[in-house]
N, C-alpha and C. Protein backbone atom coordinates (compact mmCIF):
# COMPACT_ATOMS: atom_id res chain seq x y z
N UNK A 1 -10.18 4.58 12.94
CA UNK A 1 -9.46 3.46 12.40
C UNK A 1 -8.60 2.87 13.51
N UNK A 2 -8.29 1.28 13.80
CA UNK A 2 -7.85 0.81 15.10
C UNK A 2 -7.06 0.35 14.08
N UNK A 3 -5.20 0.51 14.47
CA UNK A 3 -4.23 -0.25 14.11
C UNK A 3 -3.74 -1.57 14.66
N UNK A 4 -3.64 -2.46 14.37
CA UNK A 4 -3.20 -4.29 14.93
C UNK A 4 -2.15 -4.40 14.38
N UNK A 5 -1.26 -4.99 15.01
CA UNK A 5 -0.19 -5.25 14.67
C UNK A 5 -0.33 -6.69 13.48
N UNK A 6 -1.30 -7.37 13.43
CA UNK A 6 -1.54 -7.85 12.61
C UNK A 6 -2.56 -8.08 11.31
N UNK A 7 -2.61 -6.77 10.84
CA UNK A 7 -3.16 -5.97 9.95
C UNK A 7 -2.34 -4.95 8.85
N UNK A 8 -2.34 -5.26 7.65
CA UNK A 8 -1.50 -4.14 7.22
C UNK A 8 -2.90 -3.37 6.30
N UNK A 9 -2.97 -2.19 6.35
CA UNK A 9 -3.93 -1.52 5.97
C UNK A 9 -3.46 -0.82 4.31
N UNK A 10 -2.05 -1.24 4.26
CA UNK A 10 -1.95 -1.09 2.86
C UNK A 10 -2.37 -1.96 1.62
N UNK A 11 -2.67 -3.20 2.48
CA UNK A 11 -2.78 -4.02 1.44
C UNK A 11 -4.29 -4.06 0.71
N UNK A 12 -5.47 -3.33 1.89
CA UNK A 12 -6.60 -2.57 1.62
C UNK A 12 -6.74 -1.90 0.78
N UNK A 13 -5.69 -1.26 1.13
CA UNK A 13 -6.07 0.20 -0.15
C UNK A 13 -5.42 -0.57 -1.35
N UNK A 14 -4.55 -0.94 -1.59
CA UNK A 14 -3.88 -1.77 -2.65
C UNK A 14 -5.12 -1.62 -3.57
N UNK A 15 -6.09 -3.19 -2.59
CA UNK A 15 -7.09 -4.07 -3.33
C UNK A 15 -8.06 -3.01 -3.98
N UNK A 16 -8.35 -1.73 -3.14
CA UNK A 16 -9.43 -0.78 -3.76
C UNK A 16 -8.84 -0.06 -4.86
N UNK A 17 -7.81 0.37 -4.73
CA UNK A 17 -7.22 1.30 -5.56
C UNK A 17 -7.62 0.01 -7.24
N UNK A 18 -7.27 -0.99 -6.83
CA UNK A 18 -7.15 -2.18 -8.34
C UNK A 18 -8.90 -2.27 -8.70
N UNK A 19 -9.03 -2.63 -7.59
CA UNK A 19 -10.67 -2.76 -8.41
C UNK A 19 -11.29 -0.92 -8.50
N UNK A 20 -10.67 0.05 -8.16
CA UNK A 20 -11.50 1.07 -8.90
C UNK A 20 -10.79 1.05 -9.98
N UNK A 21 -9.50 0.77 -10.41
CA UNK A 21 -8.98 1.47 -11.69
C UNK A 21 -9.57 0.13 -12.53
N UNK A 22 -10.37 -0.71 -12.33
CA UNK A 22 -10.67 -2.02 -13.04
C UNK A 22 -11.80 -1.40 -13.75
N UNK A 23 -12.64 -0.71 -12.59
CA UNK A 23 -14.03 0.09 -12.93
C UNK A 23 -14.17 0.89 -13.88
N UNK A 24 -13.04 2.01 -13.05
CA UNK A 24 -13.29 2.64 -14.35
C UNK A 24 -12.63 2.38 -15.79
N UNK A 25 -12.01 1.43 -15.98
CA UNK A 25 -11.40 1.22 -17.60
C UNK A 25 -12.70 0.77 -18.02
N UNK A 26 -13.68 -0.20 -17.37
CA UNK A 26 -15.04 -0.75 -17.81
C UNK A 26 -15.73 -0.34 -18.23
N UNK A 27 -15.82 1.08 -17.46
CA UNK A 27 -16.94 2.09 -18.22
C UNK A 27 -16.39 2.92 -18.94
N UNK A 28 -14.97 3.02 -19.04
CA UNK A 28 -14.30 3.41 -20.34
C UNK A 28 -14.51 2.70 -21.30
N UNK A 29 -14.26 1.37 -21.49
CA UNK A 29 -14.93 0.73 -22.91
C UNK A 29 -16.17 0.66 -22.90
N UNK A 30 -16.90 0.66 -22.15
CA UNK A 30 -18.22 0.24 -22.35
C UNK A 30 -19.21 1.81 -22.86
N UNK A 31 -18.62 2.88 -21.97
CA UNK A 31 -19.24 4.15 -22.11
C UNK A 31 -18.54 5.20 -23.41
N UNK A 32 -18.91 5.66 -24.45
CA UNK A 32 -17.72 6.57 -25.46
C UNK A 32 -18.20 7.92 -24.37
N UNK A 33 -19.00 7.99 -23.40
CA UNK A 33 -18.68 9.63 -23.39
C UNK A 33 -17.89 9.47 -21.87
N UNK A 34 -17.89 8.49 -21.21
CA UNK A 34 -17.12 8.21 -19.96
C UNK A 34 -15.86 9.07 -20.08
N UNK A 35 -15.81 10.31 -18.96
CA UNK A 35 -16.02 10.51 -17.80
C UNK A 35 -17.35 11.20 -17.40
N UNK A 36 -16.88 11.93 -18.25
CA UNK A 36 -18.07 13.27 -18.56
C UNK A 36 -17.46 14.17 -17.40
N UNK A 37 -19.17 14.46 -17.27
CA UNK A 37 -18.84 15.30 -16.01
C UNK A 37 -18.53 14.93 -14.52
N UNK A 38 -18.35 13.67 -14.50
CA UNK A 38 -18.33 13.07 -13.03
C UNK A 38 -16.45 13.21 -13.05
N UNK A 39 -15.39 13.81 -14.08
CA UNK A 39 -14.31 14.03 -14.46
C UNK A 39 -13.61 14.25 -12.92
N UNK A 40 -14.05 15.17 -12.39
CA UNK A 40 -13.25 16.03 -10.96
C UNK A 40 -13.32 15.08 -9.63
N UNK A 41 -14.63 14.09 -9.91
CA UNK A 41 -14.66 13.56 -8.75
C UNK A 41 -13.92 12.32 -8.64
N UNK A 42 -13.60 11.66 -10.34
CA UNK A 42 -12.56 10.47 -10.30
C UNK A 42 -11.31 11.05 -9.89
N UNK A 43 -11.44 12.10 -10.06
CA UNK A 43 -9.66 12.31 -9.96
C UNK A 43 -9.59 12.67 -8.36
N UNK A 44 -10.47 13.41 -7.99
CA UNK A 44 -10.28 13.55 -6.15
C UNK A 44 -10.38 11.79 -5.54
N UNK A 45 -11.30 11.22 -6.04
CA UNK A 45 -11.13 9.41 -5.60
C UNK A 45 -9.91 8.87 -6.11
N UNK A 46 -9.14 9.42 -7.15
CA UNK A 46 -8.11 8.67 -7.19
C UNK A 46 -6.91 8.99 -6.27
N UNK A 47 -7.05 9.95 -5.87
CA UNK A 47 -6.10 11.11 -4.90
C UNK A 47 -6.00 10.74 -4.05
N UNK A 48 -7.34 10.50 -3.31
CA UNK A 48 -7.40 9.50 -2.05
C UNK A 48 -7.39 8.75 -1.78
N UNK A 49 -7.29 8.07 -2.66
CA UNK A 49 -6.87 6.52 -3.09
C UNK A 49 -5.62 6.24 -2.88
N UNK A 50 -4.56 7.15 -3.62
CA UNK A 50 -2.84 7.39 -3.42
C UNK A 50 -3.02 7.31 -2.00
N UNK A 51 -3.25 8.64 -1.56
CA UNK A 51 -2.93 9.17 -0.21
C UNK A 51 -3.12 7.98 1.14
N UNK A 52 -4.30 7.39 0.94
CA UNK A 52 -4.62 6.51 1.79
C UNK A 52 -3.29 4.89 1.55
N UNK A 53 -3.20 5.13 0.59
CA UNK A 53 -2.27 4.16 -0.19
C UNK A 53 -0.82 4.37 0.92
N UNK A 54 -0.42 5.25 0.54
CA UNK A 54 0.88 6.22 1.52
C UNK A 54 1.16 5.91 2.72
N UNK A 55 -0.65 6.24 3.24
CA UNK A 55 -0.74 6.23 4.87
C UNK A 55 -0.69 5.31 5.82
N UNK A 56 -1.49 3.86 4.68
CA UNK A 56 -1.66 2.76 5.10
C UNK A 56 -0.05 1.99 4.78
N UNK A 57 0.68 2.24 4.00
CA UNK A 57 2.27 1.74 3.97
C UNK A 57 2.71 2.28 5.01
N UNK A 58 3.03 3.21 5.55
CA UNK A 58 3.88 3.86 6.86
C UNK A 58 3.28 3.51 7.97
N UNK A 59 2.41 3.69 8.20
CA UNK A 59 1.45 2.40 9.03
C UNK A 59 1.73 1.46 9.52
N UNK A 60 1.48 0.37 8.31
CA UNK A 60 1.83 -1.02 8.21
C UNK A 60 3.50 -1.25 8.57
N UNK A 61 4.31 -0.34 8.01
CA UNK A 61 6.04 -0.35 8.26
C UNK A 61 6.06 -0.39 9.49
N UNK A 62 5.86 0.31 10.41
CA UNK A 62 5.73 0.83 12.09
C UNK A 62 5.51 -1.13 12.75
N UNK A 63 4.48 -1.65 11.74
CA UNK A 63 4.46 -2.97 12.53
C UNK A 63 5.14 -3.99 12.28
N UNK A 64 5.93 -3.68 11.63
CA UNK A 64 6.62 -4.69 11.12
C UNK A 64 7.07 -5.92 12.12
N UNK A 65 6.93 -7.43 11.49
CA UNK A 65 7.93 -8.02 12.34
C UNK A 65 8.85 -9.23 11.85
N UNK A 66 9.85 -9.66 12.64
CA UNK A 66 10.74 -10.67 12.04
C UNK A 66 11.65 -10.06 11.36
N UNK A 67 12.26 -8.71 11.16
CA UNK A 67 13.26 -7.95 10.16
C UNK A 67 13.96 -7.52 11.80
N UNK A 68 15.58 -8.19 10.97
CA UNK A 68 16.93 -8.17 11.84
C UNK A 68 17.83 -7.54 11.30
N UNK A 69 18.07 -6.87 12.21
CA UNK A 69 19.42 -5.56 11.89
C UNK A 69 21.00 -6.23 12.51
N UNK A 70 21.75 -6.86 12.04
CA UNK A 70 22.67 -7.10 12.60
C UNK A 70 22.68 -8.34 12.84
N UNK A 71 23.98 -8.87 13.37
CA UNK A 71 24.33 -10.38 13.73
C UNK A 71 23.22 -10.91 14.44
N UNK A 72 22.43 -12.45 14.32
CA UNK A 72 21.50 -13.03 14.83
C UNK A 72 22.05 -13.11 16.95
N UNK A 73 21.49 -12.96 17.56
CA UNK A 73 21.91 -13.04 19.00
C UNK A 73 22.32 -14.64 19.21
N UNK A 74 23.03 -14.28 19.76
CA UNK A 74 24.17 -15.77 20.47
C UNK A 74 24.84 -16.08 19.39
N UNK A 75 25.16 -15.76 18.05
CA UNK A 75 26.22 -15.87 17.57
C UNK A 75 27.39 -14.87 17.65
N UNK A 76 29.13 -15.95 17.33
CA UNK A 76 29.95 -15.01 17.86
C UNK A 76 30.50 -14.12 16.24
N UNK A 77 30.35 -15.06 15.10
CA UNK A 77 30.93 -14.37 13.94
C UNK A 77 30.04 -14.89 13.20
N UNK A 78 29.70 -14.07 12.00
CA UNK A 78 28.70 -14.21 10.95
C UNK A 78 29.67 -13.87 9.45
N UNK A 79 29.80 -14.64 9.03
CA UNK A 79 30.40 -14.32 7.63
C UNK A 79 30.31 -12.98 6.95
N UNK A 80 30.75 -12.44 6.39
CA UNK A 80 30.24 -10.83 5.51
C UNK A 80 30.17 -9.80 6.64
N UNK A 81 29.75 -10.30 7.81
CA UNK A 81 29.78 -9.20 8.80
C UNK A 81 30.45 -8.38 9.20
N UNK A 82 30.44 -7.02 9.44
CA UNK A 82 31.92 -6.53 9.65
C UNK A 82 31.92 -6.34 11.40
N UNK A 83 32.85 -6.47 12.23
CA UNK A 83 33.33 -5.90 13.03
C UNK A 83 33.48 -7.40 13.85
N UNK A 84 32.74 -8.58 13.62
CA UNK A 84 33.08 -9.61 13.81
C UNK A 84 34.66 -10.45 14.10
């Protein structure tokens, strides 16, 4: 997996995580015996689904840009600010 600073890889997993849980409600109404036995493997895909979810947020945080900590540069006082 190649990280870009202009890429957030959470928003990936977001989109998968929505369209699997779309899926499977589908074949929940559509199927009465849905899960069955395929039971262990939705739940390990949903797991990794989280997890990747997690990985791709802390990730994406690391690239952040345009977020300012403190008085904007070349100003001398900023309202609310303390030490100003």
């Amino acid at each position: 997996m190649i990280v870009t600073a202009g890429f957030d890889y959470f928003f990936v997993t977001g989109l998968l995580s929505v369209a699997f849980a779309l899926i499977i409600s589908l074949f929940g109404l559509m199927h009465s015996k849905f899960p069955g036995k395929s039971m262990g493997l939705l739940m390990v895909l949903s797991v990794c689904l989280f997890i990747a979810g997690i990985v791709g947020a802390a990730v994406g945080s690391k690239y952040k840009a345009g977020e300012r900590h403190g008085a904007p540069k070349g100003s001398e006082s900023v309202a609310g600010h303390k030490g100003s």
